[in-house]
PDB file of N, CA and C in Angstrom:
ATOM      1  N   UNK A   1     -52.805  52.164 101.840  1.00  0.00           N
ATOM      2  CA  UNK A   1     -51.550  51.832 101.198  1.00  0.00           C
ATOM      3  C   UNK A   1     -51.270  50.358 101.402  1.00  0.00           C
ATOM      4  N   UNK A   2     -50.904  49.603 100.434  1.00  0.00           N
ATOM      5  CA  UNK A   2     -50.666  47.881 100.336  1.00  0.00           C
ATOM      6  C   UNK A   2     -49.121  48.135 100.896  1.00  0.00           C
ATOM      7  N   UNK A   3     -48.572  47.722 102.075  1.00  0.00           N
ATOM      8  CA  UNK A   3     -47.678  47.525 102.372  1.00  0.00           C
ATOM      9  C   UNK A   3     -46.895  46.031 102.245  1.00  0.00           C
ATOM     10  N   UNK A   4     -46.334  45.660 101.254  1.00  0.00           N
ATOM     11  CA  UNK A   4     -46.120  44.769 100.797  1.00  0.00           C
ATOM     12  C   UNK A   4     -45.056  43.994 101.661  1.00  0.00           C
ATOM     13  N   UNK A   5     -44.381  42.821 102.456  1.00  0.00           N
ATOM     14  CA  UNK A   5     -43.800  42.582 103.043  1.00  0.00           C
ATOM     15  C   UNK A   5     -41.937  42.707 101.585  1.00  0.00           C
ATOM     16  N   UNK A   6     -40.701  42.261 102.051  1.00  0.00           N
ATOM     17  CA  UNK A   6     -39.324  42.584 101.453  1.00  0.00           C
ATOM     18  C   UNK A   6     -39.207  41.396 102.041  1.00  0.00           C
ATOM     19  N   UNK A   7     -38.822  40.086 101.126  1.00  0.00           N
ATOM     20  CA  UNK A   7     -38.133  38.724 101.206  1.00  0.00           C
ATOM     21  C   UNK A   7     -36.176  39.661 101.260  1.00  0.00           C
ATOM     22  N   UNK A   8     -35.521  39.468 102.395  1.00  0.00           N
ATOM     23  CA  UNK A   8     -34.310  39.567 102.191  1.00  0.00           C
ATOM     24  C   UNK A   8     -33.691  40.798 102.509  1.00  0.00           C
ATOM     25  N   UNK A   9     -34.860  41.926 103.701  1.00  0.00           N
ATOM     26  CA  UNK A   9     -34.148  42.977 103.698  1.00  0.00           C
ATOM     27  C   UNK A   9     -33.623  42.775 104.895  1.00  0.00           C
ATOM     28  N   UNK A  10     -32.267  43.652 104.970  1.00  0.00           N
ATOM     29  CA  UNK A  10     -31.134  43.660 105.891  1.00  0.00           C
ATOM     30  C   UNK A  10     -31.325  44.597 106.052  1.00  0.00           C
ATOM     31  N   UNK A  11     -31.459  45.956 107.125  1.00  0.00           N
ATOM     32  CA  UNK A  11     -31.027  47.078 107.528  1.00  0.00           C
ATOM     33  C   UNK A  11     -29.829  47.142 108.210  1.00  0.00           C
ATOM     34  N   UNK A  12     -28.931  48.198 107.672  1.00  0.00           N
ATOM     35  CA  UNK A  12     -27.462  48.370 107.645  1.00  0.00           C
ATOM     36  C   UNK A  12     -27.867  49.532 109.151  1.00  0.00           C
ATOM     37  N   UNK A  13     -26.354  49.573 109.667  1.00  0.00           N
ATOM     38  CA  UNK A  13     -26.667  50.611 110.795  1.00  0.00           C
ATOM     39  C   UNK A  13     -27.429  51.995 111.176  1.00  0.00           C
ATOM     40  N   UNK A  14     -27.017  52.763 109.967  1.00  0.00           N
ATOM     41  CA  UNK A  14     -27.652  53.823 110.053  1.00  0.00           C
ATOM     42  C   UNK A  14     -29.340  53.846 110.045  1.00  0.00           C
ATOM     43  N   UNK A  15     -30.371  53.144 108.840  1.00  0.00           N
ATOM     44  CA  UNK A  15     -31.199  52.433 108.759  1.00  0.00           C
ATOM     45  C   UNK A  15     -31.863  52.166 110.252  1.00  0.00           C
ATOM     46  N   UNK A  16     -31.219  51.324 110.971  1.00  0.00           N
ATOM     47  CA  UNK A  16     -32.061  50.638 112.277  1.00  0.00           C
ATOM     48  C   UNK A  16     -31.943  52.222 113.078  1.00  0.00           C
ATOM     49  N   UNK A  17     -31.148  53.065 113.138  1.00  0.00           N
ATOM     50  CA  UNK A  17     -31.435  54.305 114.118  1.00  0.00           C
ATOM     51  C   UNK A  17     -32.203  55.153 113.524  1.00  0.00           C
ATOM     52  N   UNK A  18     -32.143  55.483 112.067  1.00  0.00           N
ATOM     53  CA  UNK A  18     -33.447  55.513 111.479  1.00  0.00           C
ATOM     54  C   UNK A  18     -34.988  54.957 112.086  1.00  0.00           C
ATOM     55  N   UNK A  19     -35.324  54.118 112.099  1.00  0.00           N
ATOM     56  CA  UNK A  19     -35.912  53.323 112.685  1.00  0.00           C
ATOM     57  C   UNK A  19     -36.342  53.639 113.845  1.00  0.00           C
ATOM     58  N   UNK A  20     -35.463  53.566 114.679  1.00  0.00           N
ATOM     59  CA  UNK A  20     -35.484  53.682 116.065  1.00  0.00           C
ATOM     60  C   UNK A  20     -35.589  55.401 116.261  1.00  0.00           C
ATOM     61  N   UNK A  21     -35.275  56.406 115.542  1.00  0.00           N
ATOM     62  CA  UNK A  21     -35.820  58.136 115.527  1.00  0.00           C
ATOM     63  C   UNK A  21     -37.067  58.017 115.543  1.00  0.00           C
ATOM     64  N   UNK A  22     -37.774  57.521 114.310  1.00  0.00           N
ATOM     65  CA  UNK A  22     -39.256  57.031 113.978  1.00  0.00           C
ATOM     66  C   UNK A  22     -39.875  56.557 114.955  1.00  0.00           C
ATOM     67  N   UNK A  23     -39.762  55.357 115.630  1.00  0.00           N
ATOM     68  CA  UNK A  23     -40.627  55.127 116.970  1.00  0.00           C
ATOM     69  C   UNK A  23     -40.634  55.839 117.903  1.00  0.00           C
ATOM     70  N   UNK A  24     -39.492  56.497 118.557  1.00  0.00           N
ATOM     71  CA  UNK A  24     -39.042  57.403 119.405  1.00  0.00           C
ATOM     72  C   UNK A  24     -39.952  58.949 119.168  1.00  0.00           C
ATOM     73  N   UNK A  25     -40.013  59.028 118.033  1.00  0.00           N
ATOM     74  CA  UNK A  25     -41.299  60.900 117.324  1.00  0.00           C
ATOM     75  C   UNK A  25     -42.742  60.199 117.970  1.00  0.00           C
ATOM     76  N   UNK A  26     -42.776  59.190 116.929  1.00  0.00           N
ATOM     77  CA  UNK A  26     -44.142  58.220 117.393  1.00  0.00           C
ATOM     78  C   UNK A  26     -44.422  58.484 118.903  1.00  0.00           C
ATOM     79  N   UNK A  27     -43.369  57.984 120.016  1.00  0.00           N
ATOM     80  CA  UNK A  27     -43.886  57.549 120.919  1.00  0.00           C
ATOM     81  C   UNK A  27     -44.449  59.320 121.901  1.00  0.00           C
ATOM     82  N   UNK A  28     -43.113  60.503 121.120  1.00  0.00           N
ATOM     83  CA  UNK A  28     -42.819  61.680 121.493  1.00  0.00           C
ATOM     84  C   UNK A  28     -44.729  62.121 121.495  1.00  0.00           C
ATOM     85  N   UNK A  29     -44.746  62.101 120.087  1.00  0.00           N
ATOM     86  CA  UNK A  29     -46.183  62.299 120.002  1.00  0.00           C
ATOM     87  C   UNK A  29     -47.714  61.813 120.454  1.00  0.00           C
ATOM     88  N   UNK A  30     -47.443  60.563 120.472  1.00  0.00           N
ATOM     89  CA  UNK A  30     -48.390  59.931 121.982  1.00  0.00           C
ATOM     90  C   UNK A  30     -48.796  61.048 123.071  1.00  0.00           C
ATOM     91  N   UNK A  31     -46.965  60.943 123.793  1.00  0.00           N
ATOM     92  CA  UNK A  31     -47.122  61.408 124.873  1.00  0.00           C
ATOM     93  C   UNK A  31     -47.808  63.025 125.092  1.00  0.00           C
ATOM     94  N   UNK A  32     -47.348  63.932 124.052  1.00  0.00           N
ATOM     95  CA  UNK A  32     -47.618  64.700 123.666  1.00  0.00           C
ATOM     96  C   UNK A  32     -48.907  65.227 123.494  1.00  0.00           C
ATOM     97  N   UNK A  33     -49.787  64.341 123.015  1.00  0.00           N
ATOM     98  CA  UNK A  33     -51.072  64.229 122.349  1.00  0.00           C
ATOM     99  C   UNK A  33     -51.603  64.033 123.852  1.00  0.00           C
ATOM    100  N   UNK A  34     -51.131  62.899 124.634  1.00  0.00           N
ATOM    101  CA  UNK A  34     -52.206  62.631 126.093  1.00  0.00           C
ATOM    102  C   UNK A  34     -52.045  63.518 126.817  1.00  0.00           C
ATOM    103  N   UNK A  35     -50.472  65.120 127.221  1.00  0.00           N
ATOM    104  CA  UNK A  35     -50.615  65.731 127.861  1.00  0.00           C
ATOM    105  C   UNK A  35     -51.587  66.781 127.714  1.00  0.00           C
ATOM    106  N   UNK A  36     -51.447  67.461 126.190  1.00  0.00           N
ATOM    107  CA  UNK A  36     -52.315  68.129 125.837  1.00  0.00           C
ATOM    108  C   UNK A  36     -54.065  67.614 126.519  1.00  0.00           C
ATOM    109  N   UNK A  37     -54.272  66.406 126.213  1.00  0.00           N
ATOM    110  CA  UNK A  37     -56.107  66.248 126.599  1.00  0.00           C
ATOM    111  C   UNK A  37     -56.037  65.785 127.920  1.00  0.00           C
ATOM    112  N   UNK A  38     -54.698  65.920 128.783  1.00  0.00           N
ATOM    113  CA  UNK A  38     -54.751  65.769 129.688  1.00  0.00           C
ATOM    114  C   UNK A  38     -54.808  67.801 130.732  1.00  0.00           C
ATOM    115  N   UNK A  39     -53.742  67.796 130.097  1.00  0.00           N
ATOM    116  CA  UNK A  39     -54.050  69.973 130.377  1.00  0.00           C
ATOM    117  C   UNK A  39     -55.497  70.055 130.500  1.00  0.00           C
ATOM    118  N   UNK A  40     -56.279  69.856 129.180  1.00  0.00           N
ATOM    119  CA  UNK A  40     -57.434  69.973 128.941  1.00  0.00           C
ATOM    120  C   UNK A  40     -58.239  69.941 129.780  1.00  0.00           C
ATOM    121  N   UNK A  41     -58.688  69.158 129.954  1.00  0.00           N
ATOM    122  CA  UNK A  41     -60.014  67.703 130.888  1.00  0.00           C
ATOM    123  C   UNK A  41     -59.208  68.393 132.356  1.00  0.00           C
ATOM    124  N   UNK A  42     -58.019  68.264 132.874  1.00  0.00           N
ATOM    125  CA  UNK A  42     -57.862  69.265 134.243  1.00  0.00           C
ATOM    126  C   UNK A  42     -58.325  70.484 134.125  1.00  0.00           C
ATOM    127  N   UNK A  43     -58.082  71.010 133.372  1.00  0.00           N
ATOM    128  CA  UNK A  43     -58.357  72.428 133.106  1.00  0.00           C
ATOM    129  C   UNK A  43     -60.461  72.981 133.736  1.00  0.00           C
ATOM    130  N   UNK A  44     -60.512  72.020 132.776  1.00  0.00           N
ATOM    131  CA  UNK A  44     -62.027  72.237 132.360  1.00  0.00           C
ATOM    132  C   UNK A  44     -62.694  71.586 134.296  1.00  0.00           C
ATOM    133  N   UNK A  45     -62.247  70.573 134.688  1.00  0.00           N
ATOM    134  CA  UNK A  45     -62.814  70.204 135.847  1.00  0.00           C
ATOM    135  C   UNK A  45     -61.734  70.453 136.976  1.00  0.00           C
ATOM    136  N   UNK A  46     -60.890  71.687 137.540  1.00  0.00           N
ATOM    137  CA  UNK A  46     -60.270  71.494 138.627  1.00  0.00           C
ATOM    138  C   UNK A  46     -60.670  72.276 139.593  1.00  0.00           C
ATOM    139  N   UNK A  47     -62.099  72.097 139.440  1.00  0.00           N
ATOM    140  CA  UNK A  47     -63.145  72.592 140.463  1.00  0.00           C
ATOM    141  C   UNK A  47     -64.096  71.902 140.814  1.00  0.00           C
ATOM    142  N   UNK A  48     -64.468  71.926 141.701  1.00  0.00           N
ATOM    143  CA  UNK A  48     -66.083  71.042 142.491  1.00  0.00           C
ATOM    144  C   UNK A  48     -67.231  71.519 142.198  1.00  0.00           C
ATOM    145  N   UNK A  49     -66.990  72.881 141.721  1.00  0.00           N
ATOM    146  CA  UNK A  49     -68.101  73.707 141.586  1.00  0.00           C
ATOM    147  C   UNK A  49     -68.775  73.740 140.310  1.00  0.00           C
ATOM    148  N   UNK A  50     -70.143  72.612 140.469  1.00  0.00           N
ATOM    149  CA  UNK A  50     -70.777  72.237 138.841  1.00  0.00           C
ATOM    150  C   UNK A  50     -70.633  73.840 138.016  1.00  0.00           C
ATOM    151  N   UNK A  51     -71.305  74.781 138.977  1.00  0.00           N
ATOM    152  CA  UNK A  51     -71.389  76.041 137.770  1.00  0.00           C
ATOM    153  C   UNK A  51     -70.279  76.421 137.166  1.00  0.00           C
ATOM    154  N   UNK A  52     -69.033  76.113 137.772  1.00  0.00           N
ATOM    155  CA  UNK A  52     -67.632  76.194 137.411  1.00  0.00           C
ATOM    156  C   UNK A  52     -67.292  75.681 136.084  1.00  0.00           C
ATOM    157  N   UNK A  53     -67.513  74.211 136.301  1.00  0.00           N
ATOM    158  CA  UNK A  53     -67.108  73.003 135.740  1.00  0.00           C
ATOM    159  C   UNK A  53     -67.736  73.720 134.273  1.00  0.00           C
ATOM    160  N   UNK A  54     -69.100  73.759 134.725  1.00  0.00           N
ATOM    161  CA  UNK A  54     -70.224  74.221 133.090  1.00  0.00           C
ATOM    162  C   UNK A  54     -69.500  75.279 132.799  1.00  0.00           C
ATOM    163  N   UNK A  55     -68.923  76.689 133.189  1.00  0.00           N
ATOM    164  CA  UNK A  55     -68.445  77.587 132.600  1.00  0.00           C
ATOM    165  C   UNK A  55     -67.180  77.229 131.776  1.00  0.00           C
ATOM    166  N   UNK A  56     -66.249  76.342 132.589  1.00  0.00           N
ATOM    167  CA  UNK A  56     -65.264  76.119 132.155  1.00  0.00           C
ATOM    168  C   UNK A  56     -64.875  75.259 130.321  1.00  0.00           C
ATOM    169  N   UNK A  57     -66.514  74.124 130.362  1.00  0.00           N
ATOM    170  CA  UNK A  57     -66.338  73.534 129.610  1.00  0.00           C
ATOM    171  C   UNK A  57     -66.840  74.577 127.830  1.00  0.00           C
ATOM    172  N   UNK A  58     -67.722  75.937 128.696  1.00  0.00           N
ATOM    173  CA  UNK A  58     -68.659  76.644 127.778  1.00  0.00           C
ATOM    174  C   UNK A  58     -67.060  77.458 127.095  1.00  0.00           C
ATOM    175  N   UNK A  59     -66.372  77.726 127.867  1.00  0.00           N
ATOM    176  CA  UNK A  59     -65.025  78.746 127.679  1.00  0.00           C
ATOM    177  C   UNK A  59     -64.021  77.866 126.871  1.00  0.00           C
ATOM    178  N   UNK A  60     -64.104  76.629 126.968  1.00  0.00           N
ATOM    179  CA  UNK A  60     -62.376  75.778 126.094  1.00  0.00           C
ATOM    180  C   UNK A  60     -62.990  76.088 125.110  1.00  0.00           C
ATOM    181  N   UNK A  61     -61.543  76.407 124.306  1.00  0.00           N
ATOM    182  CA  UNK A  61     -62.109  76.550 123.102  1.00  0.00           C
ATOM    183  C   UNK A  61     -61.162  75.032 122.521  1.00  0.00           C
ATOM    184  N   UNK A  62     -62.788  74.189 121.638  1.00  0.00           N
ATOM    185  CA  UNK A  62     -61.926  73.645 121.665  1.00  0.00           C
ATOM    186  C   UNK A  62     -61.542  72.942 119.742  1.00  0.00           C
ATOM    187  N   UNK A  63     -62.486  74.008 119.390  1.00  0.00           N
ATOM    188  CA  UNK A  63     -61.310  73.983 117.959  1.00  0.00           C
ATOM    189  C   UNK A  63     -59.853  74.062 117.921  1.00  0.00           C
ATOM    190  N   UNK A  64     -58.982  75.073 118.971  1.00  0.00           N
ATOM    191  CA  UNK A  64     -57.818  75.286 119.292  1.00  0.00           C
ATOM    192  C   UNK A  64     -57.799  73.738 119.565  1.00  0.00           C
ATOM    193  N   UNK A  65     -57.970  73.347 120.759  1.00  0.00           N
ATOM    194  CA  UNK A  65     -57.934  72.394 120.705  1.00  0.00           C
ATOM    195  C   UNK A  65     -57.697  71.182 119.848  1.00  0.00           C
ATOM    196  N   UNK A  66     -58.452  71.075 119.083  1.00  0.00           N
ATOM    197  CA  UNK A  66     -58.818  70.006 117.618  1.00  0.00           C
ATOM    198  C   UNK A  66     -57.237  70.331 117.144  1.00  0.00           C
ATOM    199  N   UNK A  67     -57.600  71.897 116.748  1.00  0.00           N
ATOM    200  CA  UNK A  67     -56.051  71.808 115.740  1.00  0.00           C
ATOM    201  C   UNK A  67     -54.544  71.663 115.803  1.00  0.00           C
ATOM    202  N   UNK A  68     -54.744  71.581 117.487  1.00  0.00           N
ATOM    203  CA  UNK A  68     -53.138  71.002 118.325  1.00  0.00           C
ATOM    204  C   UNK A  68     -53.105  69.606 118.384  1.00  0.00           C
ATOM    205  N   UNK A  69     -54.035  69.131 118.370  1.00  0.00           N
ATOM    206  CA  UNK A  69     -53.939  67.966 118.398  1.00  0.00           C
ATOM    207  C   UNK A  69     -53.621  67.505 117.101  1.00  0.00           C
ATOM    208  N   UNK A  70     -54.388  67.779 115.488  1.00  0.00           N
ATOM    209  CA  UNK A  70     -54.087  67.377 114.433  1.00  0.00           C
ATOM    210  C   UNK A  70     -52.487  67.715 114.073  1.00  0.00           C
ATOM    211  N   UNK A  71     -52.094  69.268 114.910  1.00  0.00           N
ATOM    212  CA  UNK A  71     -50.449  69.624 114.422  1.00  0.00           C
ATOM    213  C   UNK A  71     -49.939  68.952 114.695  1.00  0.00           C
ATOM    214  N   UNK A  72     -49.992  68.295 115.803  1.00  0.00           N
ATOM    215  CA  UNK A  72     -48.614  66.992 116.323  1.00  0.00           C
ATOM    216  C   UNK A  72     -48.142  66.070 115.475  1.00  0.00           C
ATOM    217  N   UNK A  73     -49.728  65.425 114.904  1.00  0.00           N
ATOM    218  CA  UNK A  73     -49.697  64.406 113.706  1.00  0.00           C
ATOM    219  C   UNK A  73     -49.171  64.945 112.460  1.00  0.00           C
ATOM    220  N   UNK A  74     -49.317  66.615 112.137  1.00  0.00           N
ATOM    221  CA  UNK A  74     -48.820  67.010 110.899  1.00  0.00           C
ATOM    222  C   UNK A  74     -47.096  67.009 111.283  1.00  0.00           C
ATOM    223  N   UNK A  75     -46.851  67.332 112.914  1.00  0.00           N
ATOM    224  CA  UNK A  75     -45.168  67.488 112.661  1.00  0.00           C
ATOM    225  C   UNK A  75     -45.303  66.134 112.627  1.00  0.00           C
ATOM    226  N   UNK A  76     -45.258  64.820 113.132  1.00  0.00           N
ATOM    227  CA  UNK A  76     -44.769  63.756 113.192  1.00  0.00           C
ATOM    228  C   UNK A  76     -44.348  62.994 111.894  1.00  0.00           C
ATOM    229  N   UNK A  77     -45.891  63.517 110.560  1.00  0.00           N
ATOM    230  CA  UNK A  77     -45.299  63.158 109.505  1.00  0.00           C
ATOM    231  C   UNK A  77     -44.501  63.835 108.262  1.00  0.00           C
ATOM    232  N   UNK A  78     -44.549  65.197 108.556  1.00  0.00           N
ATOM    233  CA  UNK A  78     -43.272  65.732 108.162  1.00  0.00           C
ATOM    234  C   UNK A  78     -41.490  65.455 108.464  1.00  0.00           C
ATOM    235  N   UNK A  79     -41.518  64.660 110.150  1.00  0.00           N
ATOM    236  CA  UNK A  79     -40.160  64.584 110.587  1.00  0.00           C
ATOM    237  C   UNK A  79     -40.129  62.942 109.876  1.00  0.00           C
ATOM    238  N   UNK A  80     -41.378  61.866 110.152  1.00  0.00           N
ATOM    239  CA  UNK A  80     -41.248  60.877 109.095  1.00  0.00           C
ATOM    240  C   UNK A  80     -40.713  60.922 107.833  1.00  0.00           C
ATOM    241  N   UNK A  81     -41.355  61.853 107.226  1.00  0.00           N
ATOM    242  CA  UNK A  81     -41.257  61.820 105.661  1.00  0.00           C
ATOM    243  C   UNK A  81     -39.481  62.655 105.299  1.00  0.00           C
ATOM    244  N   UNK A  82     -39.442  62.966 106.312  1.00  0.00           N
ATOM    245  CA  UNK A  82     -37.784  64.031 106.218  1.00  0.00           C
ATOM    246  C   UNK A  82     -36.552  62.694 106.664  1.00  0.00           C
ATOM    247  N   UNK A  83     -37.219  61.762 107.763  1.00  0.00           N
ATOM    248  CA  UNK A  83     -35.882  60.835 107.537  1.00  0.00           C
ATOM    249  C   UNK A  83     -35.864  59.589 106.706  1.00  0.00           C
ATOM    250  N   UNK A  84     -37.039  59.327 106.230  1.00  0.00           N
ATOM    251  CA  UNK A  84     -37.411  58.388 104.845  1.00  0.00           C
ATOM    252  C   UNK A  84     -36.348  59.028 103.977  1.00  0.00           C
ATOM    253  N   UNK A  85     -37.029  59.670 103.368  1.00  0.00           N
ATOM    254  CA  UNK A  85     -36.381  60.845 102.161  1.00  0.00           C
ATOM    255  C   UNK A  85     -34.584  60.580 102.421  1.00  0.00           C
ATOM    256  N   UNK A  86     -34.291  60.910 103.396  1.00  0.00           N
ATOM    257  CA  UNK A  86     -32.898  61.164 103.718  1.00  0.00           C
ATOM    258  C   UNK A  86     -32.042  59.570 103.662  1.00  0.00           C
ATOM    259  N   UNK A  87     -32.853  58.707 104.552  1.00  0.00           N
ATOM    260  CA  UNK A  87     -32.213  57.261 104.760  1.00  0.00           C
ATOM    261  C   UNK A  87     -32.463  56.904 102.830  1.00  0.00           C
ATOM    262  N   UNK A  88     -33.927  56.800 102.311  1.00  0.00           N
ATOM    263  CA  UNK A  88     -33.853  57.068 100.863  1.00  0.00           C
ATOM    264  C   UNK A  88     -32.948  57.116  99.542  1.00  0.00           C
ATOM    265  N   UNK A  89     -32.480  58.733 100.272  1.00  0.00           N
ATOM    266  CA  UNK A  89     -31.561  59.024  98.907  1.00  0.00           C
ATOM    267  C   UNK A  89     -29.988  58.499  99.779  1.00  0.00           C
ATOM    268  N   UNK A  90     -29.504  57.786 100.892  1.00  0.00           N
ATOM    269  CA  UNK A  90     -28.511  57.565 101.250  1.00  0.00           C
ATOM    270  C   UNK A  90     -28.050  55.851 100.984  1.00  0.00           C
ATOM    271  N   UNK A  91     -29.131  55.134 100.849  1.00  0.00           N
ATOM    272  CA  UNK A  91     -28.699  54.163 100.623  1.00  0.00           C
ATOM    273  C   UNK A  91     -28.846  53.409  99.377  1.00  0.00           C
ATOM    274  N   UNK A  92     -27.942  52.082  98.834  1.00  0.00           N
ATOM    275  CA  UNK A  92     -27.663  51.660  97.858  1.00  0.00           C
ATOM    276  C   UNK A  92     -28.283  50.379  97.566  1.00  0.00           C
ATOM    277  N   UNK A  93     -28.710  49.744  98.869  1.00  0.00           N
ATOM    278  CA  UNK A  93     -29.155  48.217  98.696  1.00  0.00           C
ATOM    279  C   UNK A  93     -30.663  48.643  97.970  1.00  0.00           C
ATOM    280  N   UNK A  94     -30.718  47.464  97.328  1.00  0.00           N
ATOM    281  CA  UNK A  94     -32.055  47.515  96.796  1.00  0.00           C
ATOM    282  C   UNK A  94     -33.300  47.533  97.445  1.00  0.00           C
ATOM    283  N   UNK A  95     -33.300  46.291  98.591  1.00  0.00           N
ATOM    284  CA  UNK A  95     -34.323  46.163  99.365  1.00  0.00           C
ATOM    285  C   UNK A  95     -34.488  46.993 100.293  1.00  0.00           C
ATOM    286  N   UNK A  96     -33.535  47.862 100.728  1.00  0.00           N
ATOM    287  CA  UNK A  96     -33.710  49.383 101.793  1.00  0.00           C
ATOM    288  C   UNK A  96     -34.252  50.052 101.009  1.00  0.00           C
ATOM    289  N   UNK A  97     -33.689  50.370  99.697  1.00  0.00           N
ATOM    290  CA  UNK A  97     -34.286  51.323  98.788  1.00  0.00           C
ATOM    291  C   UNK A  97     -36.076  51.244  98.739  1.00  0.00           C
ATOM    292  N   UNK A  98     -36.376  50.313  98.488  1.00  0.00           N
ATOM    293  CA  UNK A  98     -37.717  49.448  98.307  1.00  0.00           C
ATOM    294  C   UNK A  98     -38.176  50.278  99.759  1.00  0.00           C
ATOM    295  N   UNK A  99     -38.365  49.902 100.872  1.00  0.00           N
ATOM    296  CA  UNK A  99     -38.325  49.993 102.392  1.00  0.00           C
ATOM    297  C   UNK A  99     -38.728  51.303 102.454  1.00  0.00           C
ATOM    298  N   UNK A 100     -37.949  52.073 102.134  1.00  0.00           N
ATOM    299  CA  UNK A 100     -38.097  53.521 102.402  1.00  0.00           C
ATOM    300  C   UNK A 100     -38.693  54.151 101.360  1.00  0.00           C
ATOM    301  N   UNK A 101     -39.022  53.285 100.434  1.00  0.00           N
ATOM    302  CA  UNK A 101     -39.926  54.440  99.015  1.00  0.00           C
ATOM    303  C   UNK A 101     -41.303  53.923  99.496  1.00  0.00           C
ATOM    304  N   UNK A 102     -41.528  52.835 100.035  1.00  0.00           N
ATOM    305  CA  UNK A 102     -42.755  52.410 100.931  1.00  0.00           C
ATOM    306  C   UNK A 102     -43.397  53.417 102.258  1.00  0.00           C
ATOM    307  N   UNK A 103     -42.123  53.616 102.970  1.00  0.00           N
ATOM    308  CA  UNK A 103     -42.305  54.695 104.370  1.00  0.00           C
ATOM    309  C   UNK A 103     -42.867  55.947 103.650  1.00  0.00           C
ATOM    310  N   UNK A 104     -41.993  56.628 102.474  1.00  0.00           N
ATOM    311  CA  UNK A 104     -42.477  57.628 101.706  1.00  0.00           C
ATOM    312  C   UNK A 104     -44.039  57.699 100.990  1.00  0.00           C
ATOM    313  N   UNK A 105     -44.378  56.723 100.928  1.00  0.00           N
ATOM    314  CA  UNK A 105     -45.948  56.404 100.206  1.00  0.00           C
ATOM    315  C   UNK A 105     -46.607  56.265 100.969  1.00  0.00           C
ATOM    316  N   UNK A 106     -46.532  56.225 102.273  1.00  0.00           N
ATOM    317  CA  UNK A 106     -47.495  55.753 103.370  1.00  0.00           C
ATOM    318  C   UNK A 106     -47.601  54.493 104.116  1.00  0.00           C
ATOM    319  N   UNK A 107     -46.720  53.825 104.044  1.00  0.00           N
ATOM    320  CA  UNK A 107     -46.454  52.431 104.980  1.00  0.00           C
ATOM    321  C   UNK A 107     -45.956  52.745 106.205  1.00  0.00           C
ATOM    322  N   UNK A 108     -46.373  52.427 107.442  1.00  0.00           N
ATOM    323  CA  UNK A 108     -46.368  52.603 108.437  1.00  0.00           C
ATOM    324  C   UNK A 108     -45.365  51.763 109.113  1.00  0.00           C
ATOM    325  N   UNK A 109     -44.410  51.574 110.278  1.00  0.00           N
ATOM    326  CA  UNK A 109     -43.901  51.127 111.106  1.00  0.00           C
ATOM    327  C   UNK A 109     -44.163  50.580 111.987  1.00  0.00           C
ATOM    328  N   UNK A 110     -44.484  49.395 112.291  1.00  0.00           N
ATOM    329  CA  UNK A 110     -45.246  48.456 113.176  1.00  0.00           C
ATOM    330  C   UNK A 110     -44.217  48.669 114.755  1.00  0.00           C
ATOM    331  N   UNK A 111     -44.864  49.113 115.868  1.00  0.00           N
ATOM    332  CA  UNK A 111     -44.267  48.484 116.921  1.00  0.00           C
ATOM    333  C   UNK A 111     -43.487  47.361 117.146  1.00  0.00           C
TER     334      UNK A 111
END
């Protein structure tokens, strides 16, 4: 997606906590994402015992795995795309308007 830079946008209040929900899911999901492969990887080695360790790693399953990890990213951009949409159809300025039909297409939020 060409994320095009906005000569002149102002975000009005609601907008910047907007904003600030968005990094805050982002960061939710990070953390989220490292406990999960962190459960994991303990899970699989919280034994000394190599034959352990090998059973343990033969037993994760870890398609389950795979697909908890991809859900996080599917909620994160569903709760994205739900306060785009919303900040979206709430505001009037042009260049917010612009802003958020961008977030909706796939432009990302820079740290």
């Amino acid at each position: 997606m060409n994320c095009e830079s906005i000569n002149g946008l102002q975000f009005d209040a609601e907008s910047k906590r907007a904003i600030e929900k968005i990094r805050s899911r982002a960061e939710l999901t990070k953390f989220m994402s490292g406990t999960l492969s962190l459960g994991v990887l303990s899970n699989i080695f919280s034994t000394n015992a190599p034959l352990q360790v090998s059973y343990n790693i033969y037993s994760t399953d870890f398609v389950a795995f795979s697909k908890a990890t991809m859900g996080l990213e599917r909620i994160y951009r569903y709760k994205v795309r739900q306060i785009a949409e919303q900040q979206y159809l709430r505001v009037g300025d042009y260049n917010q308007r612009r802003f958020w039909r961008m977030i909706l297409e796939g432009c990302k939020i820079d740290e």
